[in-house]
Protein backbone atom coordinates (compact mmCIF):
# COMPACT_ATOMS: atom_id res chain seq x y z
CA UNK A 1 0.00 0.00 0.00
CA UNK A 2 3.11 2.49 0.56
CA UNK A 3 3.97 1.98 -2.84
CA UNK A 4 0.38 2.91 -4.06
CA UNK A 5 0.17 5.87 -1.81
CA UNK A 6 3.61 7.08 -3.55
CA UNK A 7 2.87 6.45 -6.86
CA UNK A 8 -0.23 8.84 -6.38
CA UNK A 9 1.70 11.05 -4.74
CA UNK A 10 3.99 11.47 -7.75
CA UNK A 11 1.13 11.38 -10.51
CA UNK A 12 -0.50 14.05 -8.60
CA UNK A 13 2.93 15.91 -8.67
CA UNK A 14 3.46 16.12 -12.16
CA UNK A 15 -0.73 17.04 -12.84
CA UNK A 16 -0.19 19.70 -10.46
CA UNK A 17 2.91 21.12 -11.94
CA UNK A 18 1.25 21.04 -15.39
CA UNK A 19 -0.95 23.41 -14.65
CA UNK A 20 2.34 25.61 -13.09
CA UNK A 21 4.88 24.89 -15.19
CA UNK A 22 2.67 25.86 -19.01
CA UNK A 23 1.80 29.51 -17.08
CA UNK A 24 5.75 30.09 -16.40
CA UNK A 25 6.79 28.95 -19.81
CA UNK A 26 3.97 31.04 -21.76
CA UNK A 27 4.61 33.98 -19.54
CA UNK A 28 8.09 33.96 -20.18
CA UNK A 29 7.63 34.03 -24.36
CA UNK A 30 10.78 31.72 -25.49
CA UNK A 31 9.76 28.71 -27.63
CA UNK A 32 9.72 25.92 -25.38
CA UNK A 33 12.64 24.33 -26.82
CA UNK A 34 14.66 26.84 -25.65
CA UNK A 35 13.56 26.66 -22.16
CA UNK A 36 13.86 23.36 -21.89
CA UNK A 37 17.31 23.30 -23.35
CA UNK A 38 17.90 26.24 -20.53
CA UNK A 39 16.57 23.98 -18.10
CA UNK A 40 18.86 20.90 -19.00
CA UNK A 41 22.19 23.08 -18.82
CA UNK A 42 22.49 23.59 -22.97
CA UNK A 43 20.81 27.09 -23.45
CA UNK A 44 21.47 28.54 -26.37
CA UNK A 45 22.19 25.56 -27.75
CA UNK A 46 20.71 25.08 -31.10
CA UNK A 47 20.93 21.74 -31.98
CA UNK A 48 19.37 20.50 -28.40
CA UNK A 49 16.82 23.04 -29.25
CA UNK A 50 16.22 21.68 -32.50
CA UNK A 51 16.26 18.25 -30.44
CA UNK A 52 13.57 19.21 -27.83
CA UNK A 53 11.40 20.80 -30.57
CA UNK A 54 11.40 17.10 -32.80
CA UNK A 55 10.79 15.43 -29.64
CA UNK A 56 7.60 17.58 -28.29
CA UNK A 57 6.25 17.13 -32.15
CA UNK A 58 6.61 13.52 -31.86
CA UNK A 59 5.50 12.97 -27.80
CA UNK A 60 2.69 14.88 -28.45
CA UNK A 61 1.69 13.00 -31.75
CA UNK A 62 1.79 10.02 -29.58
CA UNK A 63 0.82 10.93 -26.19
CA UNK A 64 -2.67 12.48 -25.18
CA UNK A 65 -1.18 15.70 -23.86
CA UNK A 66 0.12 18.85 -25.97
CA UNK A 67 3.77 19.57 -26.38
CA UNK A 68 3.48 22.07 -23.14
CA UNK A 69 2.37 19.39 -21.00
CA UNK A 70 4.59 17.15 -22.08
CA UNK A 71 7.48 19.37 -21.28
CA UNK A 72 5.82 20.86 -17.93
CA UNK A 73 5.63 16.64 -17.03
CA UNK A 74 9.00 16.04 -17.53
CA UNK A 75 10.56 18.79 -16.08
CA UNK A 76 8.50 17.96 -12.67
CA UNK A 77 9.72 14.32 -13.42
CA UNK A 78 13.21 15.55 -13.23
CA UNK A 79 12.41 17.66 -10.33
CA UNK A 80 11.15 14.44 -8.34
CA UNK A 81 13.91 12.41 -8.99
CA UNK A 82 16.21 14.34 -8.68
CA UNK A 83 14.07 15.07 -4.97
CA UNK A 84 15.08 10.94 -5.09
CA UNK A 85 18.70 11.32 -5.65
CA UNK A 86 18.58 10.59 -8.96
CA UNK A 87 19.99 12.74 -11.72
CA UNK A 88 18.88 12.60 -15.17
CA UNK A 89 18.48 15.26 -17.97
CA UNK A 90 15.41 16.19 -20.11
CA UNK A 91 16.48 14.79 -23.22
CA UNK A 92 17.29 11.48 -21.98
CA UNK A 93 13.74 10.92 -20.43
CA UNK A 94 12.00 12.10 -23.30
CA UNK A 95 14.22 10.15 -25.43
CA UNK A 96 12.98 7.02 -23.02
CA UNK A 97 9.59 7.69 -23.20
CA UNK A 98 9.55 8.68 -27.01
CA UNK A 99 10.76 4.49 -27.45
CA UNK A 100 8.46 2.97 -25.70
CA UNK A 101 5.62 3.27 -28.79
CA UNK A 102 5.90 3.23 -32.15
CA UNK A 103 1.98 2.95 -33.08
CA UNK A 104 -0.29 3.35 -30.49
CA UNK A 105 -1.30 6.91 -30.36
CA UNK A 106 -3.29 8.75 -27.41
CA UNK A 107 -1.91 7.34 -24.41
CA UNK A 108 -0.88 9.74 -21.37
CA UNK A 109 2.27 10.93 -21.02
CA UNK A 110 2.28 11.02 -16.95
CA UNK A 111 1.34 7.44 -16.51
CA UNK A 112 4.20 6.51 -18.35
CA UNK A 113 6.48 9.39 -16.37
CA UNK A 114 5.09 8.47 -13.32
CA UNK A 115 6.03 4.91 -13.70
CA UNK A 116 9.48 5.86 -15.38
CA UNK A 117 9.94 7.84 -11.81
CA UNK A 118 9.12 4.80 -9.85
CA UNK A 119 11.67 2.20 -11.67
CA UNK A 120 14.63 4.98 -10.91
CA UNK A 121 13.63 6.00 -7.73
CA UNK A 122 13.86 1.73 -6.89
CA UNK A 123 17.40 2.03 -8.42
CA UNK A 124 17.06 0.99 -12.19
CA UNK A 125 19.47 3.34 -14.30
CA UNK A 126 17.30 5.00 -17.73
CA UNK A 127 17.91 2.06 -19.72
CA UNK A 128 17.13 -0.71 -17.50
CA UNK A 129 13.85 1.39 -16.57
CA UNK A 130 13.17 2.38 -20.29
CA UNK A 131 13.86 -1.74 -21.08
CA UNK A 132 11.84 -2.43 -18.21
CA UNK A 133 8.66 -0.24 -19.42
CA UNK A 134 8.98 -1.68 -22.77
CA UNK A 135 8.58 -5.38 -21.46
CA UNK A 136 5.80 -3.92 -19.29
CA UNK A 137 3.98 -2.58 -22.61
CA UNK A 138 4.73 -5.66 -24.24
CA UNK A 139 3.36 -7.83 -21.92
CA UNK A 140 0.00 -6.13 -22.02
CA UNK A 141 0.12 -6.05 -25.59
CA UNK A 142 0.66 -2.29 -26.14
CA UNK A 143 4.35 -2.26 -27.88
């Protein structure tokens, strides 16, 4: 039941810091590339820019959310795991979660997050938790 109670606690996290983090980055008026690229340590950085911008096109093409959510979710999933201990940059967690489908189109975005979260938090480095979500998917038929 702790682990329930946690995972809710981080799903409600990253809903909560959706709403947040799209008012910051609209306020602010850089594309969202940029900030994110900021945010990650590479600002002014074109070609992580250019990076970020492909993969909020292609999250949000297979995710439910819009490329603003998607970013606002994974910058609170870096925030929380790096609350955890565990460091990780932007582009390698959307890179993670941008493998794990191919076809299916309109799941969410934080499910997937929130369970990416859970596998590091338990000590799985991004691959092992990106191979683990994919056997996961697999599994249930989804990949």
């Amino acid at each position: 039941m702790k682990r329930n109670v946690k995972k809710v606690a981080i799903f409600v996290a990253l809903f909560v810091s959706l709403i947040t983090l799209t008012v910051v980055v609209h306020a602010a008026g850089e594309s969202m590339g940029y900030k994110l690229a900021c945010i990650d340590g590479k600002c002014g950085d074109k070609m992580v820019e250019a990076r970020f911008h492909s993969l909020l096109r292609q999250l949000s093409s297979t995710y439910a959310e819009n490329p603003e959510q998607i970013a606002d979710l994974t910058v609170t999933a870096q925030r929380l795991l790096k609350e955890e201990g565990v460091s990780e940059s932007l582009l390698n967690i959307m890179e993670g979660m941008n493998q794990l489908f191919s076809t299916t189109k309109g799941l969410k975005y934080a499910e997937y997050a929130s369970a990416y979260i859970t596998l590091r938090v338990q000590g799985r480095s991004h691959a092992s938790a990106i191979v683990g979500l994919k056997a996961l998917l697999q599994g249930l038929g989804l990949y």
